[in-house]
PDB file of N, CA and C in Angstrom:
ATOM      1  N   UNK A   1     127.315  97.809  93.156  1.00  0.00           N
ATOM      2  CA  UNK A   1     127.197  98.868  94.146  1.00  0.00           C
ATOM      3  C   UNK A   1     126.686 100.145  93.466  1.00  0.00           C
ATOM      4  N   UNK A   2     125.660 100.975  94.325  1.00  0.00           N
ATOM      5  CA  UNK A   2     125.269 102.402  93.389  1.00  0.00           C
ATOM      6  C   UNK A   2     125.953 103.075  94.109  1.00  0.00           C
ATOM      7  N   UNK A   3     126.428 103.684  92.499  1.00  0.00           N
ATOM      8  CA  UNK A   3     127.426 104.954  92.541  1.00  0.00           C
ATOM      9  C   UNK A   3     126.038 106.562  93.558  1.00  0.00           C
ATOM     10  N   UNK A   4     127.055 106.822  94.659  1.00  0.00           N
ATOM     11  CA  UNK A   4     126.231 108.057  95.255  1.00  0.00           C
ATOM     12  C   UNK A   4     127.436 109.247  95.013  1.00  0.00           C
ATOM     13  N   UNK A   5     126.684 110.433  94.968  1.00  0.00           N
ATOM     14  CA  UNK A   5     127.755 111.727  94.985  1.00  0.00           C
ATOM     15  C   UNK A   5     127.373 112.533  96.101  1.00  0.00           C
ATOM     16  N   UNK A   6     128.178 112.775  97.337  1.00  0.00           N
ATOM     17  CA  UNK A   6     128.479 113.166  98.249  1.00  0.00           C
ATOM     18  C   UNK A   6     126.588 112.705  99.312  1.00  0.00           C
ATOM     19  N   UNK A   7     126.922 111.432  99.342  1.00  0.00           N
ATOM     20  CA  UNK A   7     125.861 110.189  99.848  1.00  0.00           C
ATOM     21  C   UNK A   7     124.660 110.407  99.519  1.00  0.00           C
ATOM     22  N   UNK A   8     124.267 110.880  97.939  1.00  0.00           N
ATOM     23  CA  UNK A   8     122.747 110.572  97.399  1.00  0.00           C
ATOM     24  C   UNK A   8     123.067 110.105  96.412  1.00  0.00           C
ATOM     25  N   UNK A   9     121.976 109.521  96.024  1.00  0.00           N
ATOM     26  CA  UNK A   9     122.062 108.601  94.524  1.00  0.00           C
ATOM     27  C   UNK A   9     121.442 109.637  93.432  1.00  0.00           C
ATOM     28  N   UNK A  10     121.918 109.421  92.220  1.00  0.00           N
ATOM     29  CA  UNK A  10     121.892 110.331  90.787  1.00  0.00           C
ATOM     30  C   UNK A  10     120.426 109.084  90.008  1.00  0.00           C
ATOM     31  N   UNK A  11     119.221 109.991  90.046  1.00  0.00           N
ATOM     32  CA  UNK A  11     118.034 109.171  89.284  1.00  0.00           C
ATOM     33  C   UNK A  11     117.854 109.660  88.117  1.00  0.00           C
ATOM     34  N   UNK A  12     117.347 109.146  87.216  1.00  0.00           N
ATOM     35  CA  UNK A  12     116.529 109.063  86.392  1.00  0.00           C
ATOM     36  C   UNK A  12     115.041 109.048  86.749  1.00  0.00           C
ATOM     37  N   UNK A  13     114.354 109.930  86.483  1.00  0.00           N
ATOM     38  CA  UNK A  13     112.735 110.254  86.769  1.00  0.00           C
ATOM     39  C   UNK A  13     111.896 110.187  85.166  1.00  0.00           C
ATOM     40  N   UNK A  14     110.762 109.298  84.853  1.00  0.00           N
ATOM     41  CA  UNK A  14     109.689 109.570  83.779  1.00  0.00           C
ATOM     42  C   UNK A  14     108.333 109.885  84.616  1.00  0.00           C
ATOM     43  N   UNK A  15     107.914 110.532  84.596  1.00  0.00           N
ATOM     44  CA  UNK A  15     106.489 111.062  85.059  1.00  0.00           C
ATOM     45  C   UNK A  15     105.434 111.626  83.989  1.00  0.00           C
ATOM     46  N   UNK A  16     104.338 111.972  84.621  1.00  0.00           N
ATOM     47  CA  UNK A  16     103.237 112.306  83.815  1.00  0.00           C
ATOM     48  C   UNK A  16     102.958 113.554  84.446  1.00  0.00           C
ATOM     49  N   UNK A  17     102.594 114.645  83.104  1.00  0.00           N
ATOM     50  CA  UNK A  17     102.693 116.023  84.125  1.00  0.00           C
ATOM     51  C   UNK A  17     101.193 116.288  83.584  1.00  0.00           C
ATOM     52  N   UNK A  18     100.405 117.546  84.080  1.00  0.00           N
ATOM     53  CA  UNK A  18      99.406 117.862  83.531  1.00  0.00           C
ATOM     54  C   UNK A  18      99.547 118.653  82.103  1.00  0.00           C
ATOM     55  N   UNK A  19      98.827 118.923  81.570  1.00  0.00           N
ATOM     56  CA  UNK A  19      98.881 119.908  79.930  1.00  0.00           C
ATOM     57  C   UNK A  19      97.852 120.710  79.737  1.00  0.00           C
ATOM     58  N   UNK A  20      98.491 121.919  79.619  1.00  0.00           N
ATOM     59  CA  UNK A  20      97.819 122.895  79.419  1.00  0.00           C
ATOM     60  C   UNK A  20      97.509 123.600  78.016  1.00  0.00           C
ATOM     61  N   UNK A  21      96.458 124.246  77.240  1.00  0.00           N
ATOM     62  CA  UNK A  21      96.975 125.020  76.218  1.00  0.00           C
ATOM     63  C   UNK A  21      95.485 126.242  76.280  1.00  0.00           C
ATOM     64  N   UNK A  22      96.303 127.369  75.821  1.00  0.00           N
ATOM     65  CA  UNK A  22      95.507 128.315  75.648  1.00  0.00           C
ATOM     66  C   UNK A  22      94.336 128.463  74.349  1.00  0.00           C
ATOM     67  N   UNK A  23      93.483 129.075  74.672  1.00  0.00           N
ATOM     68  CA  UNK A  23      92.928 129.523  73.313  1.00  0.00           C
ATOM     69  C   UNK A  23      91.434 128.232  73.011  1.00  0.00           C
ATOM     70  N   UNK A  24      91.597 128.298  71.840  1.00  0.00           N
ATOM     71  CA  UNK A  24      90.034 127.498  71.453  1.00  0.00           C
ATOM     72  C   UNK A  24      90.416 126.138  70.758  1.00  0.00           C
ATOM     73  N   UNK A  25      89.685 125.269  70.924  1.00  0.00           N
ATOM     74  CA  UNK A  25      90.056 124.077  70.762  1.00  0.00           C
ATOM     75  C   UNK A  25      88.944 123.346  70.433  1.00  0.00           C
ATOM     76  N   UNK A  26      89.001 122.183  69.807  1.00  0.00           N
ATOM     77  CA  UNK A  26      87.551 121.099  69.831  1.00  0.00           C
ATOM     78  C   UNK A  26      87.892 120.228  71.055  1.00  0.00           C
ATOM     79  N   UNK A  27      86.789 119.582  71.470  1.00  0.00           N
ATOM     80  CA  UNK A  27      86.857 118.510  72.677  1.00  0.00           C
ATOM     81  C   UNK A  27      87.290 117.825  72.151  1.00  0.00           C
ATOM     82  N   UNK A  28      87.668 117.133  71.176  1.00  0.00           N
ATOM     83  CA  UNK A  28      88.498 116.007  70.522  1.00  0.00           C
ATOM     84  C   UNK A  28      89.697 116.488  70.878  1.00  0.00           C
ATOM     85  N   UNK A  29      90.155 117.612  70.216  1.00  0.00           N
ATOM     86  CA  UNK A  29      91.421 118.105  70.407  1.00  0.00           C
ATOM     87  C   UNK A  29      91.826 117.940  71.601  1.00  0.00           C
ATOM     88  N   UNK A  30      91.140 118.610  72.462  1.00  0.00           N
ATOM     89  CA  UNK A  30      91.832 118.669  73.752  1.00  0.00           C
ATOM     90  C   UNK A  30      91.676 117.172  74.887  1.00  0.00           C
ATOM     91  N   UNK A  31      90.773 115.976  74.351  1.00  0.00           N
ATOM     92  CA  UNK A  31      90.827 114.831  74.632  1.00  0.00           C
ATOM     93  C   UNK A  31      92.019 113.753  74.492  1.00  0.00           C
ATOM     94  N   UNK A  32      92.565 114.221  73.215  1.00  0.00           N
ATOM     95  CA  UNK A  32      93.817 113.672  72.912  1.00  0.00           C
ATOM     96  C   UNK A  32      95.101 113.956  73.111  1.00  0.00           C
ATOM     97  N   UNK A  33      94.839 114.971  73.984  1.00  0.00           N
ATOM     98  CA  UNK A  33      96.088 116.167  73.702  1.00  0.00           C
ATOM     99  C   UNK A  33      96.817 115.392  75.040  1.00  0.00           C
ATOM    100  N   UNK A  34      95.964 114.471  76.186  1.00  0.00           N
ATOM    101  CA  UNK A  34      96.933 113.666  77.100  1.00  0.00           C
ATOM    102  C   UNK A  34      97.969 114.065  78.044  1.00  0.00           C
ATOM    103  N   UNK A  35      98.501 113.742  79.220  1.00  0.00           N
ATOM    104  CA  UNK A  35      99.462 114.531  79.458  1.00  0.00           C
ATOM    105  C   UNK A  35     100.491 114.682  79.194  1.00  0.00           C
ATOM    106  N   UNK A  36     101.533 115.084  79.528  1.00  0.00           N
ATOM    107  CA  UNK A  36     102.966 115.584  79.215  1.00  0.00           C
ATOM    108  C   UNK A  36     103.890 114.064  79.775  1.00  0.00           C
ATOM    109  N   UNK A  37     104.510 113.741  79.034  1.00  0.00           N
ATOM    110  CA  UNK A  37     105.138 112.749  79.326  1.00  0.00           C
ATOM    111  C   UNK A  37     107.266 113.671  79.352  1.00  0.00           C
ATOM    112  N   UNK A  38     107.135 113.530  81.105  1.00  0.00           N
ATOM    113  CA  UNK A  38     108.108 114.417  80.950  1.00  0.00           C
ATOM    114  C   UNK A  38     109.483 113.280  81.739  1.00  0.00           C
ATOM    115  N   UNK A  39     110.759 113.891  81.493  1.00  0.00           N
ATOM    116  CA  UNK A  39     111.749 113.174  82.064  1.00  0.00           C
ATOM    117  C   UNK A  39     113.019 114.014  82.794  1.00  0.00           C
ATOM    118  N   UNK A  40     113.284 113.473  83.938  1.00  0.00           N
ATOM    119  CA  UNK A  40     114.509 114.482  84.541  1.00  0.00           C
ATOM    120  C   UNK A  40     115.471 113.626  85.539  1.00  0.00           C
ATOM    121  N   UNK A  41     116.310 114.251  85.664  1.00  0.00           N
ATOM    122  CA  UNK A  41     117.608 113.803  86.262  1.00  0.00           C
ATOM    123  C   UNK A  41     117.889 114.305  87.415  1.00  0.00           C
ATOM    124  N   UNK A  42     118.494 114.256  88.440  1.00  0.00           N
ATOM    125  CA  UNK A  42     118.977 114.697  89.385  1.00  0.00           C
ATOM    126  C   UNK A  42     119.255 113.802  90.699  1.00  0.00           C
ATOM    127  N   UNK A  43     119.350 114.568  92.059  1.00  0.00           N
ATOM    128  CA  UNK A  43     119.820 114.125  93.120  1.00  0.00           C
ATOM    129  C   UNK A  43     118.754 113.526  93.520  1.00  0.00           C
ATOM    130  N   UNK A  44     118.804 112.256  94.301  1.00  0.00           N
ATOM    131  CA  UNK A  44     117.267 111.883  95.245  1.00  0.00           C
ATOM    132  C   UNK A  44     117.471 112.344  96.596  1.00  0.00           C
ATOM    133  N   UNK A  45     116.863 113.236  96.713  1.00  0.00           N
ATOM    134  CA  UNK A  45     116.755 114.012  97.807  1.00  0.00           C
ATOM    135  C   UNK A  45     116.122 113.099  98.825  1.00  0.00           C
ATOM    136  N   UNK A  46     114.641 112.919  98.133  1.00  0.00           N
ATOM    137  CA  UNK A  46     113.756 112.268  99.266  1.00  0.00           C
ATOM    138  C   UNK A  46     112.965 111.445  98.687  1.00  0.00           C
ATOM    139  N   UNK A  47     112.432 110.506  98.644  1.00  0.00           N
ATOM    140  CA  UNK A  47     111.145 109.357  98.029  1.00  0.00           C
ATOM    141  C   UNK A  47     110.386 108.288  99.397  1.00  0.00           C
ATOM    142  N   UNK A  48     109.187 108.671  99.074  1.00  0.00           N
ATOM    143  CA  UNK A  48     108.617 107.694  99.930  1.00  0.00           C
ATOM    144  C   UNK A  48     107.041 107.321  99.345  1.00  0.00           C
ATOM    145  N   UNK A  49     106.217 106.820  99.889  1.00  0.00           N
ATOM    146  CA  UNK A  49     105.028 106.561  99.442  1.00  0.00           C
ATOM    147  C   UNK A  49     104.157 107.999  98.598  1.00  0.00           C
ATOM    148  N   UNK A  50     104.317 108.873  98.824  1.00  0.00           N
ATOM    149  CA  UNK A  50     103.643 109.662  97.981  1.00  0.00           C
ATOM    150  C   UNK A  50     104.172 111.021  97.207  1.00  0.00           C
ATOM    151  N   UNK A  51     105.499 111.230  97.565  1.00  0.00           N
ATOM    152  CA  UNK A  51     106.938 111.781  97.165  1.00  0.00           C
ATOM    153  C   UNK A  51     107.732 111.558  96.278  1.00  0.00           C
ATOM    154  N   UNK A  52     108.589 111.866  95.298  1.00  0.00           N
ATOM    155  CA  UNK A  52     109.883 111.684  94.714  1.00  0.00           C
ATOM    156  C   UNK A  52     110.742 113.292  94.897  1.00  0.00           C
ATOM    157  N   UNK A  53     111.807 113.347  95.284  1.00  0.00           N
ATOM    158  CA  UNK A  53     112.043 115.017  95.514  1.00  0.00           C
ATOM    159  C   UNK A  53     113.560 114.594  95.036  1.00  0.00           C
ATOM    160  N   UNK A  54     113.675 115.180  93.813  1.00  0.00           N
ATOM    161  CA  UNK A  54     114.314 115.016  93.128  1.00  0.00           C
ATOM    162  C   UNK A  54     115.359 116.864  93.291  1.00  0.00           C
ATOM    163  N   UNK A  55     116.501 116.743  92.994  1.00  0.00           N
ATOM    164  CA  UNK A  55     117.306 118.245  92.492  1.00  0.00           C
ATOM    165  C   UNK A  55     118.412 118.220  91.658  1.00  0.00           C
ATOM    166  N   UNK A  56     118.020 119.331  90.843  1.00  0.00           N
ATOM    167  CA  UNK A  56     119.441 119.107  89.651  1.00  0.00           C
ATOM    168  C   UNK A  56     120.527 119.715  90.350  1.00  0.00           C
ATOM    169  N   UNK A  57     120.808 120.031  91.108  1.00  0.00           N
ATOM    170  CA  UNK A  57     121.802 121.015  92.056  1.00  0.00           C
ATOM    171  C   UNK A  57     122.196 120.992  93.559  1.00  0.00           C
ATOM    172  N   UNK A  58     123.649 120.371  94.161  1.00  0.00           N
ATOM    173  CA  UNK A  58     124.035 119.992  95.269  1.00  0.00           C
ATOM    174  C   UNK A  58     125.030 120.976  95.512  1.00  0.00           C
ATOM    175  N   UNK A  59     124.971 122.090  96.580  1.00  0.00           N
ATOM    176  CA  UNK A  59     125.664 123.024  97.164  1.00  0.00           C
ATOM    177  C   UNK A  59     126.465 122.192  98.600  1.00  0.00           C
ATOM    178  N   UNK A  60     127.069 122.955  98.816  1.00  0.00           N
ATOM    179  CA  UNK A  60     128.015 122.983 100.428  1.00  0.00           C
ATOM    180  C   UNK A  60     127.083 122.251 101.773  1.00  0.00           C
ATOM    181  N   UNK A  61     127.056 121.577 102.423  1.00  0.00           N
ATOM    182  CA  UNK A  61     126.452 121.451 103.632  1.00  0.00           C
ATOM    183  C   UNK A  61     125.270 121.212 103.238  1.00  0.00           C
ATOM    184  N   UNK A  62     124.399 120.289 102.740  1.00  0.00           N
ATOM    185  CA  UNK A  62     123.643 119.370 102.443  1.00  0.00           C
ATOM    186  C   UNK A  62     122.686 120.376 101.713  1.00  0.00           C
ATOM    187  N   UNK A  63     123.245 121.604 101.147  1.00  0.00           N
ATOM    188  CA  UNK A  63     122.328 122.439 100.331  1.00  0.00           C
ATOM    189  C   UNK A  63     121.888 122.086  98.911  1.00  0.00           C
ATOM    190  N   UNK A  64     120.873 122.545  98.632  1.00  0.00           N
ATOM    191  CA  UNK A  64     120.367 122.149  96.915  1.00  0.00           C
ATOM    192  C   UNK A  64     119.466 123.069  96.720  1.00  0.00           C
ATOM    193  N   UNK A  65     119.789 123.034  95.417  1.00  0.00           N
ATOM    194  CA  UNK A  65     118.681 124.371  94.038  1.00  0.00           C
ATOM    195  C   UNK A  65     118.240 123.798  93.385  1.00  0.00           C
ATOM    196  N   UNK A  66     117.366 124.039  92.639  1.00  0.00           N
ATOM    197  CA  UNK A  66     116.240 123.609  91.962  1.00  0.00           C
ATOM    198  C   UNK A  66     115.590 122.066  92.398  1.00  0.00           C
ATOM    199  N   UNK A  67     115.273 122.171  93.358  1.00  0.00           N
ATOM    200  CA  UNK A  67     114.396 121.102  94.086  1.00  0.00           C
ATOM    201  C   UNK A  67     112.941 120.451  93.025  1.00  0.00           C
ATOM    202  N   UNK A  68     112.844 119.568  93.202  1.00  0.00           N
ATOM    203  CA  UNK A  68     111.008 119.552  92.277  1.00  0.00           C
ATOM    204  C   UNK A  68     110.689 118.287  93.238  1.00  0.00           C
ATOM    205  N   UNK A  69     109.482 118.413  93.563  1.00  0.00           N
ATOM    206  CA  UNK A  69     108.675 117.503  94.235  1.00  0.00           C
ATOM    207  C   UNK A  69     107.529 117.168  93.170  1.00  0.00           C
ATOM    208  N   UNK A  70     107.484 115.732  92.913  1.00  0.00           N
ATOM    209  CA  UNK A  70     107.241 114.563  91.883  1.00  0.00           C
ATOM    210  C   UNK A  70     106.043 114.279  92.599  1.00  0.00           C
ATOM    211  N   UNK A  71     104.783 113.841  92.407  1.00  0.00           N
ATOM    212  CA  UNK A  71     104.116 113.302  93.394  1.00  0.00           C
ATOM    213  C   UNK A  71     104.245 111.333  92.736  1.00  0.00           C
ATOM    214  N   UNK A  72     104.429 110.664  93.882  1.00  0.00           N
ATOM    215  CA  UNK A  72     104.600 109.494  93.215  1.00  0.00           C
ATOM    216  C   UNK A  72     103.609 108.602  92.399  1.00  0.00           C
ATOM    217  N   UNK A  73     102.313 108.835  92.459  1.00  0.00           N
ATOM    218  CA  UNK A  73     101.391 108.775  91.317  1.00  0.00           C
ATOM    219  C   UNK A  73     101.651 109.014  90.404  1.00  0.00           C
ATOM    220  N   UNK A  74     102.274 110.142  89.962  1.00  0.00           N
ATOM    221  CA  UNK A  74     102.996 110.583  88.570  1.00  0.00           C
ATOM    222  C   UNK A  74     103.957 109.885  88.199  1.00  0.00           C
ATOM    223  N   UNK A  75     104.988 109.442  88.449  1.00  0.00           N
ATOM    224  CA  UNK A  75     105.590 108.748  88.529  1.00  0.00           C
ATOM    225  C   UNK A  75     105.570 107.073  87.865  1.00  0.00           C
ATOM    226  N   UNK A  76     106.508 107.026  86.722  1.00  0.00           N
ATOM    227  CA  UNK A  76     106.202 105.682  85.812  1.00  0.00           C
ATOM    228  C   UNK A  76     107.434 105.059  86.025  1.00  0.00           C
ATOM    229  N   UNK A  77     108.562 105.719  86.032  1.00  0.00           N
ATOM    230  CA  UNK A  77     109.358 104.611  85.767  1.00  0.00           C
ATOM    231  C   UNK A  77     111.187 105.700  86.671  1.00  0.00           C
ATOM    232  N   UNK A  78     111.647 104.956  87.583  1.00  0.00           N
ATOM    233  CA  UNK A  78     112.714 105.781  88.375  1.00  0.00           C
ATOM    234  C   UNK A  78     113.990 104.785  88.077  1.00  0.00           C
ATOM    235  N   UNK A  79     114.710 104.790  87.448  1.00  0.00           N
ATOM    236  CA  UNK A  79     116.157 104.281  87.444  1.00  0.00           C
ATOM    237  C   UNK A  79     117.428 104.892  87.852  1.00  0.00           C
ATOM    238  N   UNK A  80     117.776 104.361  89.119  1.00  0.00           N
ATOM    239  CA  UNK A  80     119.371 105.117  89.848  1.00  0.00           C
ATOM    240  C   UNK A  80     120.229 104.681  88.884  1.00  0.00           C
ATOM    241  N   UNK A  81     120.974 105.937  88.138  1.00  0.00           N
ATOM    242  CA  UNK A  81     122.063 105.743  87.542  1.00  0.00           C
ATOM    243  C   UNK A  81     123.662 105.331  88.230  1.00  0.00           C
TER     244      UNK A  81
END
């Protein structure tokens, strides 16, 4: 059975973010430089075909802070803890 906290499930998110860097660079450099291979935790708010809406933060009456909307293309690998 998955464990939910006050009826959402607790994910695990790996995604691919874009990368940025300032300043001067060679095209090699910045060819390899790839994106951000990033990872986060939180509430599953919402997921569907082109969504993951993930939040580290569950308030009173179905409230939440720090929301992030994932686009699911980005998106590699989601495990409900």
């Amino acid at each position: 059975m998955m464990k939910r906290i006050d009826g959402y499930e607790i994910v695990y998110v790996e995604w691919l973010d874009a990368c940025a860097s300032a300043g001067w660079h060679s095209s090699r450099d910045i060819r390899e430089g790839g994106l951000a291979k990033m990872k986060s935790i939180g509430f599953l708010v919402h997921r569907d075909s082109e969504t993951v809406i993930i939040s580290s933060s569950k308030g009173v009456e179905d409230r939440f802070g720090d929301a992030m909307t994932i686009p699911r293309s980005a998106v590699t690998k989601i495990k409900i803890l």
